[in-house]
C-alpha atoms as a PDB file:
ATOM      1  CA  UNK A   1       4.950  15.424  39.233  1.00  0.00           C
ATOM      2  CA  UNK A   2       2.172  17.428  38.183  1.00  0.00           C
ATOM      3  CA  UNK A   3       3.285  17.625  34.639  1.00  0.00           C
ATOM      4  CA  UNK A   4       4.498  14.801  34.100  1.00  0.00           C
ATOM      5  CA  UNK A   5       0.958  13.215  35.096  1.00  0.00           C
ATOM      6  CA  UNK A   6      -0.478  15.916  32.838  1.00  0.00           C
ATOM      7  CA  UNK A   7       1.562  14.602  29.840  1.00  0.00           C
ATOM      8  CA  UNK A   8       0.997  11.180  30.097  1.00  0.00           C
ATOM      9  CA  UNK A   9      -2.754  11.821  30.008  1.00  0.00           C
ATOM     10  CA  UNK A  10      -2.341  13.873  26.850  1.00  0.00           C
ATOM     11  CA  UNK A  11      -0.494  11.311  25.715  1.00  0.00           C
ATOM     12  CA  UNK A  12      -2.811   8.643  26.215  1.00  0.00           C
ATOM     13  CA  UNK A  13      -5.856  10.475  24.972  1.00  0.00           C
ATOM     14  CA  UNK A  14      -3.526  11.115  21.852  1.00  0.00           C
ATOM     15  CA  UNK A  15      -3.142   7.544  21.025  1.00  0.00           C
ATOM     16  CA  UNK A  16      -6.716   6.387  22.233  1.00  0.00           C
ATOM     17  CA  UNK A  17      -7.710   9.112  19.261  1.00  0.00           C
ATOM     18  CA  UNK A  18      -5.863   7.980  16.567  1.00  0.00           C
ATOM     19  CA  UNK A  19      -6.708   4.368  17.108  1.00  0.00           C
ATOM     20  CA  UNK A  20     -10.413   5.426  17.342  1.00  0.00           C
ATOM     21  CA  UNK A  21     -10.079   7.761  14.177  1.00  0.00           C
ATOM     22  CA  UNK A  22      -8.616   4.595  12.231  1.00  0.00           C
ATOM     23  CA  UNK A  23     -11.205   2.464  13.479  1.00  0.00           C
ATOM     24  CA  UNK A  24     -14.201   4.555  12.319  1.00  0.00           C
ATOM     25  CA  UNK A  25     -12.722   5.599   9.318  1.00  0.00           C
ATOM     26  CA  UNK A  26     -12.404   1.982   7.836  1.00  0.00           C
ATOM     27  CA  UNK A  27     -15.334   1.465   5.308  1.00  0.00           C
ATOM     28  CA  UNK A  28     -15.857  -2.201   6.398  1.00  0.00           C
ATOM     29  CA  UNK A  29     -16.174  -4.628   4.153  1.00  0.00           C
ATOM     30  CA  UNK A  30     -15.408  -4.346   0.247  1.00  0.00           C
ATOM     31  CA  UNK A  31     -17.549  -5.595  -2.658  1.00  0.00           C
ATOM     32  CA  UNK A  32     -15.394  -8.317  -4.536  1.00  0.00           C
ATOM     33  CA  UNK A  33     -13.353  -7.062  -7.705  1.00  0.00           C
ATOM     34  CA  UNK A  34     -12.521  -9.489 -10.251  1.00  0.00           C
ATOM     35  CA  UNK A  35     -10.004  -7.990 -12.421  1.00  0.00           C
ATOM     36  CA  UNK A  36      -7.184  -9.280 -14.871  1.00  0.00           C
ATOM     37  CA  UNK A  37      -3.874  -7.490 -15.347  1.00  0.00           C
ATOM     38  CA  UNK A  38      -2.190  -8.095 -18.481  1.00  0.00           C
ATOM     39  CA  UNK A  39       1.307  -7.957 -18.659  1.00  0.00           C
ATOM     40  CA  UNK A  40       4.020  -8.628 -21.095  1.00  0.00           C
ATOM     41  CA  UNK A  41       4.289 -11.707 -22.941  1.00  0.00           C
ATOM     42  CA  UNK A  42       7.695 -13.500 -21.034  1.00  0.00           C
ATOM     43  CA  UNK A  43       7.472 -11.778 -18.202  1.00  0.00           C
ATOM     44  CA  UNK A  44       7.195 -13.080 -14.862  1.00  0.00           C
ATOM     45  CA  UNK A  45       6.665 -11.850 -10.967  1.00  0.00           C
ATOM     46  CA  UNK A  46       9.048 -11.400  -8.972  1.00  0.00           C
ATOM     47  CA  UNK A  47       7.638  -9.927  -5.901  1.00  0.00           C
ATOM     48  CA  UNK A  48       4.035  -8.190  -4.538  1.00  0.00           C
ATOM     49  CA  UNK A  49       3.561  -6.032  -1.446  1.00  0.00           C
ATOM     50  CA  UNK A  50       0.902  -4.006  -0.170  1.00  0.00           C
ATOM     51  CA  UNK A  51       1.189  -0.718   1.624  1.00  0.00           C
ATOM     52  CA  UNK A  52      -1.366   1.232   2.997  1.00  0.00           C
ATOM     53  CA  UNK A  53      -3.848   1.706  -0.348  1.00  0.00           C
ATOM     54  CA  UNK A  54      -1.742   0.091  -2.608  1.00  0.00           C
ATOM     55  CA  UNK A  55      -0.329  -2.821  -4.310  1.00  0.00           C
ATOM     56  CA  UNK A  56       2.928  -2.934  -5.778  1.00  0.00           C
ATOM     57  CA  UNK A  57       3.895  -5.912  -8.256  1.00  0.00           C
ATOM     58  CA  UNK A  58       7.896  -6.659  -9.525  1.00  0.00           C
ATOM     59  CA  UNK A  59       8.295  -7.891 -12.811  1.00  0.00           C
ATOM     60  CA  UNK A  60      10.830  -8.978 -15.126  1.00  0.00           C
ATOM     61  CA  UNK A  61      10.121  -8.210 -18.068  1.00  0.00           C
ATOM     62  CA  UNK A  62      13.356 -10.149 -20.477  1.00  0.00           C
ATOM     63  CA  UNK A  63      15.760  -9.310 -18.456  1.00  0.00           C
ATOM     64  CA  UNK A  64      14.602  -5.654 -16.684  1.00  0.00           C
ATOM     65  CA  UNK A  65      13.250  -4.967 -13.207  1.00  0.00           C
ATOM     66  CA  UNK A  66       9.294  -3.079 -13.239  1.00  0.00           C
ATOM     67  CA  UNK A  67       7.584  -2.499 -10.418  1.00  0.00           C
ATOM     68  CA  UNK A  68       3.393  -1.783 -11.312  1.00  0.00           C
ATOM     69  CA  UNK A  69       1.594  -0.344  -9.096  1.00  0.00           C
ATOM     70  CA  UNK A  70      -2.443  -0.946  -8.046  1.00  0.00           C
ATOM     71  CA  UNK A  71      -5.315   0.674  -6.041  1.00  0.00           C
ATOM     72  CA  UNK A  72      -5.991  -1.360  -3.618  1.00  0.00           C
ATOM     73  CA  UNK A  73      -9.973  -0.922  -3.723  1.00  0.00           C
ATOM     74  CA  UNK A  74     -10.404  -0.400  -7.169  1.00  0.00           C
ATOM     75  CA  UNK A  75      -7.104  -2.265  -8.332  1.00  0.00           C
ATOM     76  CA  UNK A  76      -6.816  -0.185 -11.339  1.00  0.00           C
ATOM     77  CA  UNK A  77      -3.575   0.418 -12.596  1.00  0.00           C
ATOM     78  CA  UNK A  78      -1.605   3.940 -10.296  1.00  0.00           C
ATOM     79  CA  UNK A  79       1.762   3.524 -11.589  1.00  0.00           C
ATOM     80  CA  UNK A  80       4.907   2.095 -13.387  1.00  0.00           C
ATOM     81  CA  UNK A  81       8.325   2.420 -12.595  1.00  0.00           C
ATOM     82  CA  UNK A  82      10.810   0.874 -14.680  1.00  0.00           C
ATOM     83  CA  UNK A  83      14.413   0.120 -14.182  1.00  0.00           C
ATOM     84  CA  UNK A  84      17.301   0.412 -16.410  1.00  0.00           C
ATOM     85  CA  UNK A  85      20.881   0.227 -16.128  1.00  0.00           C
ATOM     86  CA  UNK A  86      23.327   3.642 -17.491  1.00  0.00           C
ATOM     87  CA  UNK A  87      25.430   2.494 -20.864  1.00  0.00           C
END
């Protein structure tokens, strides 16, 4: 019983770290970006998401799937993928 008390404490002071970690590692507030992305002339989005530090936008660009991806602070440009289908 000893242990198991033992382990739930660690366990505990685990979780009360990482929650205080994420908490004082957040830089508060953000100045406000304005920024324009230019894409493709026809193409259209599809979806957005965000994850973590990014942004990821899906495009269709005549006909074929892209998925941009963004910095969510600076929301400069971090990546393309681009999707095509084998002849």
């Amino acid at each position: 019983m000893l242990i198991s008390g033992i382990t739930t404490m660690v366990a505990i002071a685990a979780v009360i770290g990482v929650i205080g970690y994420r908490v004082f590692r957040s830089e508060g507030s953000v100045a406000a970006v304005d920024v324009t992305a230019l894409l493709p002339k026809g193409a259209r989005i599809v979806a957005t998401a965000v994850a973590e530090d990014r942004i990821a936008v899906t495009l269709d660009v005549g006909g074929a799937t892209e998925i941009r991806t963004f910095d969510l602070k600076s929301l400069k440009p971090t990546g393309r993928l681009r999707f095509a289908t084998e002849p």
